[in-house]
N, C-alpha and C. Protein backbone atom coordinates (compact mmCIF):
# COMPACT_ATOMS: atom_id res chain seq x y z
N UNK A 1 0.85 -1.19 0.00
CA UNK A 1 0.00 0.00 0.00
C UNK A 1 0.89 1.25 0.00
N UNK A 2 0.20 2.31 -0.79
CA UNK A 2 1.69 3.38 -0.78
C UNK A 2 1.45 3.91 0.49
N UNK A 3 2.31 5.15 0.33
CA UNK A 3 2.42 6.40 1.36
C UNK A 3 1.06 6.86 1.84
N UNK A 4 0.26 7.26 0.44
CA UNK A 4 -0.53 8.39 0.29
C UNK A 4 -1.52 7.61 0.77
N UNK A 5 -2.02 6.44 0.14
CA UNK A 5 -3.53 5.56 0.03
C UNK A 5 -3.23 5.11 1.71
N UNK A 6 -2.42 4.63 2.12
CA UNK A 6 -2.36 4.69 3.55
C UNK A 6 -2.53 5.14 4.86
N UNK A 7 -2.31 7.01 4.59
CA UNK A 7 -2.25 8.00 5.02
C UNK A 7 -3.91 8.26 4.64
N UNK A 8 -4.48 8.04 3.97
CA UNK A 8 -5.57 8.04 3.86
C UNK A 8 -6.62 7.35 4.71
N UNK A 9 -6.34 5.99 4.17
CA UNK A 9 -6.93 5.10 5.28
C UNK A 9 -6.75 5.10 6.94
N UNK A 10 -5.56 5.78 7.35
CA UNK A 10 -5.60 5.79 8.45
C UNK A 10 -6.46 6.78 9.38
N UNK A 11 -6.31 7.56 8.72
CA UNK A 11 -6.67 9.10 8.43
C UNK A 11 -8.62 8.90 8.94
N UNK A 12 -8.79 7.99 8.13
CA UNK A 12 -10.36 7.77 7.49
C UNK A 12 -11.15 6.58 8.98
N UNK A 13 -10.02 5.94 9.25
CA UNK A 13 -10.17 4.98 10.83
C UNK A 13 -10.15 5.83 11.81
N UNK A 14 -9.32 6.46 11.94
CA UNK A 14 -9.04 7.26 13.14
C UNK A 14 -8.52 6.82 14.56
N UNK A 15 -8.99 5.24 14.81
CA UNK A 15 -8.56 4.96 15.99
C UNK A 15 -7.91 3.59 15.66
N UNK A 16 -6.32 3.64 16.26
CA UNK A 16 -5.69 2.76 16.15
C UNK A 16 -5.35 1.71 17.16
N UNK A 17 -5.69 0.43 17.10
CA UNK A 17 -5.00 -0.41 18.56
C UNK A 17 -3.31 -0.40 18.76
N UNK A 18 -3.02 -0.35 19.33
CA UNK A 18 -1.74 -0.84 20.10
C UNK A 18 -1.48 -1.84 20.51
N UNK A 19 -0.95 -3.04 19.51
CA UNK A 19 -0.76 -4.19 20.46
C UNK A 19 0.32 -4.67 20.87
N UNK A 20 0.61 -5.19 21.83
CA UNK A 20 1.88 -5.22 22.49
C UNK A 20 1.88 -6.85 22.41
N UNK A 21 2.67 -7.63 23.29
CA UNK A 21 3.44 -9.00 23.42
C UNK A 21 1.73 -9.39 23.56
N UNK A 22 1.61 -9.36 24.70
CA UNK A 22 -0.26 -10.24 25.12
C UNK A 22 -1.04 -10.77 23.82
N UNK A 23 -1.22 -9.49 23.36
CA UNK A 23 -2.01 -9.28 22.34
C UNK A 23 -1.75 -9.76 21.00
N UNK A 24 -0.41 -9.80 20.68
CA UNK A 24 0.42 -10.34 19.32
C UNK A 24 -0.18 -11.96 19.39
N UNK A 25 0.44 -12.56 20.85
CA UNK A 25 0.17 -14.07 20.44
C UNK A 25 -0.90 -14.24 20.41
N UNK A 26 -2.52 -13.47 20.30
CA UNK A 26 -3.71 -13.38 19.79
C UNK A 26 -4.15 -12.81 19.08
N UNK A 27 -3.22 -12.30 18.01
CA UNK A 27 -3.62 -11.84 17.05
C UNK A 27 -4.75 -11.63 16.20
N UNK A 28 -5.32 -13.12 15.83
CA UNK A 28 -6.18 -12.71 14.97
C UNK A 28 -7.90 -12.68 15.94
N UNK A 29 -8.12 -13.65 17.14
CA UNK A 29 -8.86 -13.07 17.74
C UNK A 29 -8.98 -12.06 18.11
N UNK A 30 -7.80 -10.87 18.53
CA UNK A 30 -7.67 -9.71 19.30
C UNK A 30 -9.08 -9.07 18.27
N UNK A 31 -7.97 -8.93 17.14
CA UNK A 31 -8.32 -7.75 15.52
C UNK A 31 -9.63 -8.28 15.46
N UNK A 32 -10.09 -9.60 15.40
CA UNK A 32 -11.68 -10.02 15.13
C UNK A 32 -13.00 -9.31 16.12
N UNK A 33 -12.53 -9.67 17.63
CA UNK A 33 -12.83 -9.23 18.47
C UNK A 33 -13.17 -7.37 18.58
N UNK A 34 -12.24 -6.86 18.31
CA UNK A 34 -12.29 -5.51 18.39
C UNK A 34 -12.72 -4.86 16.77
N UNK A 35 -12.71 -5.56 15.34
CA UNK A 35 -13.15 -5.03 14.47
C UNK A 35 -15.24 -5.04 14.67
N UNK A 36 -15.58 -6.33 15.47
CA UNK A 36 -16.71 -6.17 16.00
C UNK A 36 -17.36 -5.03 16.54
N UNK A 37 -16.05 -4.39 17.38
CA UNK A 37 -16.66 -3.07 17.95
C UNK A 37 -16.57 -1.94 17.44
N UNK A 38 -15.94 -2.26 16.49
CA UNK A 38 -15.91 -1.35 15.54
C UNK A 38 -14.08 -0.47 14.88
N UNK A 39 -13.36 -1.01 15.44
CA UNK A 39 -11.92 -0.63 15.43
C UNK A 39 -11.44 -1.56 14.47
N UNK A 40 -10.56 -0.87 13.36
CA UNK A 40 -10.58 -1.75 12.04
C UNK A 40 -8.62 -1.73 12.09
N UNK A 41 -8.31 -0.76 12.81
CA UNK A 41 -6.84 -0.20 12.32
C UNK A 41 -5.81 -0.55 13.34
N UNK A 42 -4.51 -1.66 13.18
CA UNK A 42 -4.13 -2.58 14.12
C UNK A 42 -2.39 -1.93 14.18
N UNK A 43 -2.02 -1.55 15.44
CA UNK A 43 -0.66 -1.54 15.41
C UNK A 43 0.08 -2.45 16.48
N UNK A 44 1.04 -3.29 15.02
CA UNK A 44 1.44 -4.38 15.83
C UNK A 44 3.03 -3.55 16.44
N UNK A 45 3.43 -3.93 17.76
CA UNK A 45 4.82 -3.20 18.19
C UNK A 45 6.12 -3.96 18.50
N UNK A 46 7.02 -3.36 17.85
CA UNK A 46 7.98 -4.58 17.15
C UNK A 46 9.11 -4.46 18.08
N UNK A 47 8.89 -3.89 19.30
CA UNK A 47 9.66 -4.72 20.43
C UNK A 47 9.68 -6.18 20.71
N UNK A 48 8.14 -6.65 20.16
CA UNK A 48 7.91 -8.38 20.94
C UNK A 48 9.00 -8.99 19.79
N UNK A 49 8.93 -10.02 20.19
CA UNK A 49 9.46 -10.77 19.12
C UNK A 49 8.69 -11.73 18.45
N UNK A 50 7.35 -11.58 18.53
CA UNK A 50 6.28 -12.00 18.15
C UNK A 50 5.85 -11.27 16.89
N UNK A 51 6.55 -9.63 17.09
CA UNK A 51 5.61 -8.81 16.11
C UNK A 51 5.42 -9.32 14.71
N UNK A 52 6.72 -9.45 13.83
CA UNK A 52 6.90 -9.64 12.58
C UNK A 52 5.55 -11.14 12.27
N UNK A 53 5.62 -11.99 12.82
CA UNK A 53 5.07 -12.96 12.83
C UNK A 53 3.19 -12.53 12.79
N UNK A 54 3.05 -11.98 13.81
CA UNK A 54 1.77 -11.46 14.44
C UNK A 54 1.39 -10.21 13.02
N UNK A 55 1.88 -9.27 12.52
CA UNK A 55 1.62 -8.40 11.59
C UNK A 55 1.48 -9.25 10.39
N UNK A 56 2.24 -10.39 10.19
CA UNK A 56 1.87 -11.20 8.71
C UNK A 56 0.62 -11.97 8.80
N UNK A 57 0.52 -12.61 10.09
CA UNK A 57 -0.39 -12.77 9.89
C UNK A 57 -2.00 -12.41 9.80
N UNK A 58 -1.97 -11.04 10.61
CA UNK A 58 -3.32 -10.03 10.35
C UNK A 58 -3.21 -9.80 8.44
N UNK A 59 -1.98 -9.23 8.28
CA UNK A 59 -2.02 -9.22 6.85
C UNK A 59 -2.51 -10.05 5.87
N UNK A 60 -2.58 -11.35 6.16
CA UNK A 60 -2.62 -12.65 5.45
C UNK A 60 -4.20 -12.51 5.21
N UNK A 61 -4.99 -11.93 6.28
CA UNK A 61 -6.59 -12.19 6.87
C UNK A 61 -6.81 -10.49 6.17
N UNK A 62 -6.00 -9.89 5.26
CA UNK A 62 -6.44 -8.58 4.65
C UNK A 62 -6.87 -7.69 6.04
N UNK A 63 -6.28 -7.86 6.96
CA UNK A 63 -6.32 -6.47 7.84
C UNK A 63 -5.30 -5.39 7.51
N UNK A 64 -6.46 -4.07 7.89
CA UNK A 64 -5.12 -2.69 7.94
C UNK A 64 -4.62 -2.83 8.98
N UNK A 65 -3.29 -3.25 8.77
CA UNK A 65 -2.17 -3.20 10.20
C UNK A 65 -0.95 -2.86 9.37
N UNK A 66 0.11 -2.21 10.52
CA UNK A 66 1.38 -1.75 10.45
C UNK A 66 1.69 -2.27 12.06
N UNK A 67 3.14 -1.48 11.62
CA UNK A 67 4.12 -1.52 12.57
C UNK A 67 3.88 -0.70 13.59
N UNK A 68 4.96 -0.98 14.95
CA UNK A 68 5.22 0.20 15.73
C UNK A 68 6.04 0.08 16.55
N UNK A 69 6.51 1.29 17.56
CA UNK A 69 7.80 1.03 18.33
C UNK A 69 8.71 0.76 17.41
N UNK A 70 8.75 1.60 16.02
CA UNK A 70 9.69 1.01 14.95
C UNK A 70 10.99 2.08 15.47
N UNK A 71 12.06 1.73 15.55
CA UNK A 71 13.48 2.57 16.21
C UNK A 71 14.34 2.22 15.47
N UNK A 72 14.43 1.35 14.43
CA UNK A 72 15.79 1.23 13.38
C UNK A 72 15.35 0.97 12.12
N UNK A 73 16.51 1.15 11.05
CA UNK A 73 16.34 0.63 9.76
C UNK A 73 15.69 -0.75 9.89
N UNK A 74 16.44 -1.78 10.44
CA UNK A 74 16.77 -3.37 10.69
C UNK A 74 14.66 -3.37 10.66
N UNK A 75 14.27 -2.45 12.07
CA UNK A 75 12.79 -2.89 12.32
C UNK A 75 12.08 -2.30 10.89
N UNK A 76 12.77 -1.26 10.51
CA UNK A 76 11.40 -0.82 9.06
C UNK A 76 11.81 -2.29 8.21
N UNK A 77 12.64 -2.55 7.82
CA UNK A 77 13.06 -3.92 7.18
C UNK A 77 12.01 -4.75 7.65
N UNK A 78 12.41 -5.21 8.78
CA UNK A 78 11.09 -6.59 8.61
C UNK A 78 9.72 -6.21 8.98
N UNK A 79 9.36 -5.03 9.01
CA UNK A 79 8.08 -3.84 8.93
C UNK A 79 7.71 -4.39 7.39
N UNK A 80 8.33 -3.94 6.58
CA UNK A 80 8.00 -3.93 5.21
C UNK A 80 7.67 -5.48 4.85
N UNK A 81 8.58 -6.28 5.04
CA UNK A 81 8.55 -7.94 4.69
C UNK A 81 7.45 -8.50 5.36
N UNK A 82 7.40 -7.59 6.46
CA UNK A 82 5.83 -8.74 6.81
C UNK A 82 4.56 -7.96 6.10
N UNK A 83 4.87 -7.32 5.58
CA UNK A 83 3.65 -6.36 4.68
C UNK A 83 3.22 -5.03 5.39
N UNK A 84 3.73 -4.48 6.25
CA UNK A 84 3.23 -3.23 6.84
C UNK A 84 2.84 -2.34 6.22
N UNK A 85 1.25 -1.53 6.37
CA UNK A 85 0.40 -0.92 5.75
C UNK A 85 0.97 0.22 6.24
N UNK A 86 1.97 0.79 7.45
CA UNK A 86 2.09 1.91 7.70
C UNK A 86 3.64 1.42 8.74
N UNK A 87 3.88 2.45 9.34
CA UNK A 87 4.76 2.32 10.66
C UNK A 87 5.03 3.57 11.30
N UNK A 88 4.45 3.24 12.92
CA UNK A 88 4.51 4.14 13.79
C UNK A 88 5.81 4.05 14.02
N UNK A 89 6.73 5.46 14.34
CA UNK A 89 7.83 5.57 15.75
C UNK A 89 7.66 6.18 17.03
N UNK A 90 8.44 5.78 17.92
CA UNK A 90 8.38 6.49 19.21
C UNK A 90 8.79 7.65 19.08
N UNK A 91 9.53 7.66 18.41
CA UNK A 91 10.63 9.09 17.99
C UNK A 91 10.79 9.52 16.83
N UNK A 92 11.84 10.87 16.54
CA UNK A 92 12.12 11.01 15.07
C UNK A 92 13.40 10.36 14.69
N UNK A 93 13.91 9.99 13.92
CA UNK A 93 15.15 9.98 12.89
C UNK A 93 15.08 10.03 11.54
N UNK A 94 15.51 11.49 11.01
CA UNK A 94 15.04 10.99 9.65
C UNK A 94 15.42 9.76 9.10
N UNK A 95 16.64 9.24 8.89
CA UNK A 95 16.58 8.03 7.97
C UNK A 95 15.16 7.12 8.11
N UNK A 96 14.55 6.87 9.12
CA UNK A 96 12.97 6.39 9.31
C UNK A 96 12.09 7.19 7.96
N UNK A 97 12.13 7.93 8.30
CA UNK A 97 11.20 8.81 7.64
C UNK A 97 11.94 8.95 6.10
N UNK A 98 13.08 9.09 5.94
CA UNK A 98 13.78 8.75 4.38
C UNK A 98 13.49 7.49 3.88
N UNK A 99 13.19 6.37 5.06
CA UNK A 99 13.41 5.26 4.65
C UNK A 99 11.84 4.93 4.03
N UNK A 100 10.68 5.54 4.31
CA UNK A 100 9.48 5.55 4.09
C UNK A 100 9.20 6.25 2.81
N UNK A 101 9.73 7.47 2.98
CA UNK A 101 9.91 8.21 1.07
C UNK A 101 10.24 7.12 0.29
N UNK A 102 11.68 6.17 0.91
CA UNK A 102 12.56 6.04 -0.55
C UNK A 102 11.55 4.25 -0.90
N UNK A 103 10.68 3.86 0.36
CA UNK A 103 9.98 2.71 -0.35
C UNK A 103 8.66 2.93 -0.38
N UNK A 104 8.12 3.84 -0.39
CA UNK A 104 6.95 4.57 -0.73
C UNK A 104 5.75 3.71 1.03
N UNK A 105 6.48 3.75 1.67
CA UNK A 105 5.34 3.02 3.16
C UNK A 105 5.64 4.32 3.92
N UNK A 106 4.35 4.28 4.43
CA UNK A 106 4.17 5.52 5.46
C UNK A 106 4.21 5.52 6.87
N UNK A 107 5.39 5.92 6.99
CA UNK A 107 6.27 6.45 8.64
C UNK A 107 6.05 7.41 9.18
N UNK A 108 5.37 7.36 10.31
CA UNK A 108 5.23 8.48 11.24
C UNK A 108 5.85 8.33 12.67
N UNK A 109 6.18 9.55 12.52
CA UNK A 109 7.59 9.64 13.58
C UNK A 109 6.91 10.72 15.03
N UNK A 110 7.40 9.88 15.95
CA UNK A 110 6.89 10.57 17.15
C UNK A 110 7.70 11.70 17.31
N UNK A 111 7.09 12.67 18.17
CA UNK A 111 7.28 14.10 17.98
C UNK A 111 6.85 14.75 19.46
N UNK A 112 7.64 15.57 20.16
CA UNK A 112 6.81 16.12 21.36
C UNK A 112 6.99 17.40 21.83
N UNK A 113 8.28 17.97 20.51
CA UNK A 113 8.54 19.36 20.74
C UNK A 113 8.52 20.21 19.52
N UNK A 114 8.12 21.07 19.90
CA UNK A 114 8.02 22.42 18.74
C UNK A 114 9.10 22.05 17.16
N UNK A 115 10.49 21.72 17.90
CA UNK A 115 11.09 21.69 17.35
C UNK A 115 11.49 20.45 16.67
N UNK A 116 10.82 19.39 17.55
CA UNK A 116 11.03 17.69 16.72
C UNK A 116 9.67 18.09 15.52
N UNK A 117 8.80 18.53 15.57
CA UNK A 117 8.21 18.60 15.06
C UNK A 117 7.85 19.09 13.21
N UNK A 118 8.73 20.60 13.54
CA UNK A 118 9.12 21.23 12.86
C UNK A 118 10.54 20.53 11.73
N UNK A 119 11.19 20.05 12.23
CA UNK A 119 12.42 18.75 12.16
C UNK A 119 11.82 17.70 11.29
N UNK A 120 10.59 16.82 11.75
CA UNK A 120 9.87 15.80 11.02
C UNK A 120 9.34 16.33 9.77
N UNK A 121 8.48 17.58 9.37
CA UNK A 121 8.38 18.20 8.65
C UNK A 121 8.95 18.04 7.55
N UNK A 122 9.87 18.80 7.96
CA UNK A 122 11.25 19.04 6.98
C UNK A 122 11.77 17.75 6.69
N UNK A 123 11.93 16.91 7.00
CA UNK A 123 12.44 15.64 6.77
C UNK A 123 11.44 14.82 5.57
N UNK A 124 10.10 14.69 5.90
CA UNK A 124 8.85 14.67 4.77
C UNK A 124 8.01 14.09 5.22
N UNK A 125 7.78 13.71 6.64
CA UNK A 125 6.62 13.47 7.24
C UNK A 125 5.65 13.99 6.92
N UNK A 126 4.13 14.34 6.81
CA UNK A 126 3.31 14.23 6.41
C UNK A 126 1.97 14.47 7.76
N UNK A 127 1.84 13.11 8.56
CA UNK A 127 1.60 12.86 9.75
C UNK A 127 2.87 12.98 11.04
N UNK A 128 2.31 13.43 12.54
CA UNK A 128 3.37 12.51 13.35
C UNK A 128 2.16 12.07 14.30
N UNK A 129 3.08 11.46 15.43
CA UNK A 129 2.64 11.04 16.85
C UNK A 129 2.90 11.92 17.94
N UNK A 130 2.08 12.04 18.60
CA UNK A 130 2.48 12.72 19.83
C UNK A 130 2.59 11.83 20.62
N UNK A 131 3.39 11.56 21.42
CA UNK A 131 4.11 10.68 22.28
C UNK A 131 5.49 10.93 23.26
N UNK A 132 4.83 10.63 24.33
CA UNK A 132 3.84 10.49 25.27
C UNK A 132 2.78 11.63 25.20
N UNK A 133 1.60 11.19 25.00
CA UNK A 133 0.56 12.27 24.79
C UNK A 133 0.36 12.08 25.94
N UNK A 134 0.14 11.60 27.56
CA UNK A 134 0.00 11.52 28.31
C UNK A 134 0.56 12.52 29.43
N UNK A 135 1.90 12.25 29.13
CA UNK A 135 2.89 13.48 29.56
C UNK A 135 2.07 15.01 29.45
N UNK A 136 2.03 15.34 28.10
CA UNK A 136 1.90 16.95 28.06
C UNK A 136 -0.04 16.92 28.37
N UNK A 137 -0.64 15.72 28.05
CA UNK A 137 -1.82 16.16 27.35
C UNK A 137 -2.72 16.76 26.43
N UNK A 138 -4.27 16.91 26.35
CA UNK A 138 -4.45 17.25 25.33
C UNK A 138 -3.93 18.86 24.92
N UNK A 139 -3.77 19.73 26.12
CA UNK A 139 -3.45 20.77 26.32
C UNK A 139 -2.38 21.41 24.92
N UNK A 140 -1.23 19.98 25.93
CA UNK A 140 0.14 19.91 24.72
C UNK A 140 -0.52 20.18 23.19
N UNK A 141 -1.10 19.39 22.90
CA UNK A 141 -1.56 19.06 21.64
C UNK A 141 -1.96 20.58 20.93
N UNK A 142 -3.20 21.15 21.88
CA UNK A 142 -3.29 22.04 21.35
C UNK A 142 -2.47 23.35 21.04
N UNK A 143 -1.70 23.24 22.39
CA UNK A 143 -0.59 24.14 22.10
C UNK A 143 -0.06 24.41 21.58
N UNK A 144 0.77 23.17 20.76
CA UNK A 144 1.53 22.47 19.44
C UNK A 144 0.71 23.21 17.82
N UNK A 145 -0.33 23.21 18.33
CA UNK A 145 -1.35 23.67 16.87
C UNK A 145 -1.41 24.96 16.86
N UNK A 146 -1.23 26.05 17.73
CA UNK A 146 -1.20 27.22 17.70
C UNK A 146 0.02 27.77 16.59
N UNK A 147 1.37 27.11 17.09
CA UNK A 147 2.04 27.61 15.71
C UNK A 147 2.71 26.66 14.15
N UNK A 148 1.80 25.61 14.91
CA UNK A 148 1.36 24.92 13.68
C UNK A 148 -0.15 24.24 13.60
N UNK A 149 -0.76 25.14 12.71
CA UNK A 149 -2.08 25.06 12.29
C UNK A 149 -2.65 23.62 11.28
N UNK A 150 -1.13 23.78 11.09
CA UNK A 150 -1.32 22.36 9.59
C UNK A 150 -1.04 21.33 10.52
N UNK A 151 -0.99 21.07 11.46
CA UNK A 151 -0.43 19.91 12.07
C UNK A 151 -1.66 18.87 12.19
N UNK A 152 -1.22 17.54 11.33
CA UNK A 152 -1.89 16.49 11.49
C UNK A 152 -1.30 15.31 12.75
N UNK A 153 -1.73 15.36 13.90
CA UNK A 153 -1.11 14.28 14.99
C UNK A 153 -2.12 13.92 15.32
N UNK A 154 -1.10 12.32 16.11
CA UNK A 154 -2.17 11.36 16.45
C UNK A 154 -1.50 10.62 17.62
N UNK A 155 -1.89 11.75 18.63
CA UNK A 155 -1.26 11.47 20.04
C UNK A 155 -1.72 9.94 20.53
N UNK A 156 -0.61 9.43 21.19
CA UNK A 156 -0.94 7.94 21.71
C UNK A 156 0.13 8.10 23.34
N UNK A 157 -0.81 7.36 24.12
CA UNK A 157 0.15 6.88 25.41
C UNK A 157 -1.14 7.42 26.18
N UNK A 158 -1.51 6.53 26.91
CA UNK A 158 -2.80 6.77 27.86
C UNK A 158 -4.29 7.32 27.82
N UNK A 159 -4.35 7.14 26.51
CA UNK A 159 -6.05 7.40 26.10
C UNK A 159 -6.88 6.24 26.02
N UNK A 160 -7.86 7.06 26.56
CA UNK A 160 -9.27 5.56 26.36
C UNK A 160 -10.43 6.74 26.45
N UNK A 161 -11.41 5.74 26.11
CA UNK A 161 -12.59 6.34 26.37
C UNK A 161 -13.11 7.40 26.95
N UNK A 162 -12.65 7.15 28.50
CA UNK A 162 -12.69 8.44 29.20
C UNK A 162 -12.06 10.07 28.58
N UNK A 163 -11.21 10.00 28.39
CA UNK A 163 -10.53 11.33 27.88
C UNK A 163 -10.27 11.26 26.33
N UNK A 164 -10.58 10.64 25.68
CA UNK A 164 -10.52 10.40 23.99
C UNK A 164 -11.05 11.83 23.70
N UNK A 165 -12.42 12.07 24.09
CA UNK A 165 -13.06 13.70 23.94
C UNK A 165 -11.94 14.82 23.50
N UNK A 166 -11.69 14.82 24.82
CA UNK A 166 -10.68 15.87 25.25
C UNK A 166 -9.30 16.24 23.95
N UNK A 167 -8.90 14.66 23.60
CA UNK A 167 -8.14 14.65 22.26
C UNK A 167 -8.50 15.52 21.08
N UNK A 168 -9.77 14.75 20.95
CA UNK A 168 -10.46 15.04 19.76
C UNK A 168 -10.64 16.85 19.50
N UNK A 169 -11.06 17.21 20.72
CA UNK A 169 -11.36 18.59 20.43
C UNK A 169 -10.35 19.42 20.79
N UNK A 170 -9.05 19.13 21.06
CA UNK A 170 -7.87 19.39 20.63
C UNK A 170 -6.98 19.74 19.35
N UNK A 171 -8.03 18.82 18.54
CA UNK A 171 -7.48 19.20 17.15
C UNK A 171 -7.16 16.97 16.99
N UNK A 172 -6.85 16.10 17.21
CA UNK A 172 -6.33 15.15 17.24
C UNK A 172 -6.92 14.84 15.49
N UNK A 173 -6.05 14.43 14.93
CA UNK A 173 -6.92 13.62 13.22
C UNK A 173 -6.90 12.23 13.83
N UNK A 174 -6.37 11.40 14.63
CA UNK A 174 -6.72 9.91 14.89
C UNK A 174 -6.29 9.67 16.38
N UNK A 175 -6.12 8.82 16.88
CA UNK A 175 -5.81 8.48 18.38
C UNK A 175 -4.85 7.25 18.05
N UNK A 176 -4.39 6.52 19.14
CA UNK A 176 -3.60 5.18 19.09
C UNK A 176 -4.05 4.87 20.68
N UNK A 177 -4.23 3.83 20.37
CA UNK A 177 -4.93 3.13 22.25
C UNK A 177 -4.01 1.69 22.70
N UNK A 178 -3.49 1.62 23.45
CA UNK A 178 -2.93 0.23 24.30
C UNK A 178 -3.74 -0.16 25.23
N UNK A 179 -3.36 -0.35 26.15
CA UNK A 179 -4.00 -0.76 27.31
C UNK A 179 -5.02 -0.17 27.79
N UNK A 180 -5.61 1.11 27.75
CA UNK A 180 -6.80 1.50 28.03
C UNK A 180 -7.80 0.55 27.28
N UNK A 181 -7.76 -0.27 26.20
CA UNK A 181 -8.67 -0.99 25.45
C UNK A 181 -8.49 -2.19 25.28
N UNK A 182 -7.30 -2.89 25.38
CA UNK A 182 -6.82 -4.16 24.75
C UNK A 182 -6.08 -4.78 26.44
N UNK A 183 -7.06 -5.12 27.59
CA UNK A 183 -6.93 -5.87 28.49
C UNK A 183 -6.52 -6.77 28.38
N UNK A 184 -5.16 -7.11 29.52
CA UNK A 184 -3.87 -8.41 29.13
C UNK A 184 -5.42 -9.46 29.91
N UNK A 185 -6.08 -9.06 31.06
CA UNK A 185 -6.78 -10.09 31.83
C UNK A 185 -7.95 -10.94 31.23
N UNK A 186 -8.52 -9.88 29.85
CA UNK A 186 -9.06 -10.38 28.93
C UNK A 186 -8.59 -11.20 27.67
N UNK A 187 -7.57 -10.68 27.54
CA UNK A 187 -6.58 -11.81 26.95
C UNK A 187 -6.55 -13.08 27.08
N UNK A 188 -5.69 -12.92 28.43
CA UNK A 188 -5.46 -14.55 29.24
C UNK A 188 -6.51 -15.04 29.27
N UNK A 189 -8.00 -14.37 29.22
CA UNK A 189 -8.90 -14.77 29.91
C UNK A 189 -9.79 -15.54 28.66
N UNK A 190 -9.30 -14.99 27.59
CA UNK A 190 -9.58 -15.04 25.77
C UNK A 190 -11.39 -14.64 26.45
N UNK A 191 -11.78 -13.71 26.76
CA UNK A 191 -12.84 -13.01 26.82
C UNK A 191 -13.07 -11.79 25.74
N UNK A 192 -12.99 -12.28 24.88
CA UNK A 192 -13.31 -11.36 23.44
C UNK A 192 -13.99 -10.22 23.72
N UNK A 193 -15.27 -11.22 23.99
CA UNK A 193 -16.86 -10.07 24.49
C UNK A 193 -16.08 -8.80 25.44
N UNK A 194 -15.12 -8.93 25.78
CA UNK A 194 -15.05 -7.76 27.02
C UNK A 194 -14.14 -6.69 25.77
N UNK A 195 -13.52 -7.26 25.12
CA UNK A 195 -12.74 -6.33 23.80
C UNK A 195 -13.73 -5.82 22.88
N UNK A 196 -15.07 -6.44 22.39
CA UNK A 196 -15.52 -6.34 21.88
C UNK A 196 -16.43 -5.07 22.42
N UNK A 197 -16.92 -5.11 23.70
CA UNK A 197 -17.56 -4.36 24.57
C UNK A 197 -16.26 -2.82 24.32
N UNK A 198 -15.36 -2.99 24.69
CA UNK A 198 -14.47 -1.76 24.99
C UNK A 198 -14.21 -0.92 23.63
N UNK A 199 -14.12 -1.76 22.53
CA UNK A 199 -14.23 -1.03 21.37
C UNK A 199 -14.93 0.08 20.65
N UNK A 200 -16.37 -0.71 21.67
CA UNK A 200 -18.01 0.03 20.99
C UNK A 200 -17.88 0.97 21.81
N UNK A 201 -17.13 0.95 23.18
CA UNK A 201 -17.32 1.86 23.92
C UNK A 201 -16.65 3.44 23.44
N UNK A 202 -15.54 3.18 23.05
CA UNK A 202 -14.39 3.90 22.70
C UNK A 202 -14.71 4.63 21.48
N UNK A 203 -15.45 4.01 20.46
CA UNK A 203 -16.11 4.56 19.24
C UNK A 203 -17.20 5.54 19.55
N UNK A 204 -18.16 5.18 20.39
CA UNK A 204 -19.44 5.72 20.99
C UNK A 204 -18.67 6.98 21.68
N UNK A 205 -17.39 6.90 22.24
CA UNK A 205 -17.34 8.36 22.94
C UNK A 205 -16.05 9.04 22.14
N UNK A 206 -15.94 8.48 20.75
CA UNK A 206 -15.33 9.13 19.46
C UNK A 206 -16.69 9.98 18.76
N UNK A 207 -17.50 9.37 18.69
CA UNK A 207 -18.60 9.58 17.76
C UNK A 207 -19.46 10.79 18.87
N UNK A 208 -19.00 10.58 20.19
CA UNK A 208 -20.05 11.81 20.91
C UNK A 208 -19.02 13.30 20.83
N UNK A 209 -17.96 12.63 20.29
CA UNK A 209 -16.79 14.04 20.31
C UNK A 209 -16.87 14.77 19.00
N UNK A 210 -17.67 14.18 18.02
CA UNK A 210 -18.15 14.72 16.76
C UNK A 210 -17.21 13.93 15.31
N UNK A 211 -16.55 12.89 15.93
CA UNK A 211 -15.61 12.57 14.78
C UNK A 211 -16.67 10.85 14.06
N UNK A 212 -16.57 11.27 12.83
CA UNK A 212 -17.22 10.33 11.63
C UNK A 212 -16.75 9.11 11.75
N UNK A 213 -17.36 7.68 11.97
CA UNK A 213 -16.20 6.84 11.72
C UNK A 213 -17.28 5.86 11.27
């Protein structure tokens, strides 16, 4: 999928999972479970060593999933080979972000200052992350938009339901959710229904914040 048609689609979801180790070795129940509730857009995070494995195979089942926690060339590499529709970073480096120009997959690079920001930009980002959006809050966010108006972010690190609002009318174009939504106890517990439940929930108080999905 290119840059652009990607950036689109993500764009068009708005809310992304976060899945970490738990969640990888349930892959395709997790994504089944939670596309029920309505969450279509999967980020697998390529610390586990599960990820590469876990992203091919959502891919295999035609899910939109990418990467995340991507921090080197080596991880956009097997980002790409397992088919990644996109790839989040924690951080900036351009070569990430060169490395996304020069194979046409779309890298977005975490960002949390005026000036990483401004930096990603220039480099050819498009989108970033705010991360830790938790840290500054939605506040940050908006702050960030005052002297950049064009800014498309999609703060992640401690949102759920409860404060998703608050994002949204911040200016946010998408969210990224971990653990506020994707319970390790429901996991272990392979209690779908409770993922399935948290999804609708999370959409329902996307959709009361005025955003289309």
């Amino acid at each position: 999928m290119s840059w652009a048609k990607a950036e689109a689609e993500l764009l068009k979801r708005k809310i992304t999972v976060v899945m970490r180790e738990d969640a990888q070795k349930e892959a395709l129940a997790v994504a089944e479970a939670l596309t029920k509730g309505g969450i279509t857009s999967f980020e697998i995070t390529f610390e586990s060593k599960h990820a590469a494995a876990a992203l091919k195979t959502l891919k295999e089942k035609q899910y939109f999933a990418g990467a995340g926690t991507v921090r080197t060339l080596d991880d956009a590499e097997a980002a790409l080979k397992a088919g990644a529709d996109f790839i989040f970073c924690p951080h900036f480096a351009p070569e990430l972000v060169r490395f996304g120009r020069e194979q046409d997959l779309l890298v977005i690079p975490g960002i949390f200052t005026p000036s990483e920001l401004a930096a990603a930009y220039q480099a050819g980002a498009t989108v970033v992350k705010l991360f830790p959006a938790s840290t500054g809050g939605p506040g940050h966010l908006k702050a960030l938009r005052g002297p950049f108006p064009e800014l498309r972010c999609i703060p992640t690190g401690g949102i759920s339901a409860d404060n998703l609002g608050e994002y949204i009318r911040a200016g946010a174009v998408g969210v990224g959710l971990g653990g506020g939504l994707v319970s390790k106890a429901a996991i272990s517990g392979k209690r779908w229904e409770a993922l399935t439940e948290e999804a609708a929930k999370v959409v329902a108080a996307a959709k009361s914040a005025g955003w289309t999905l």
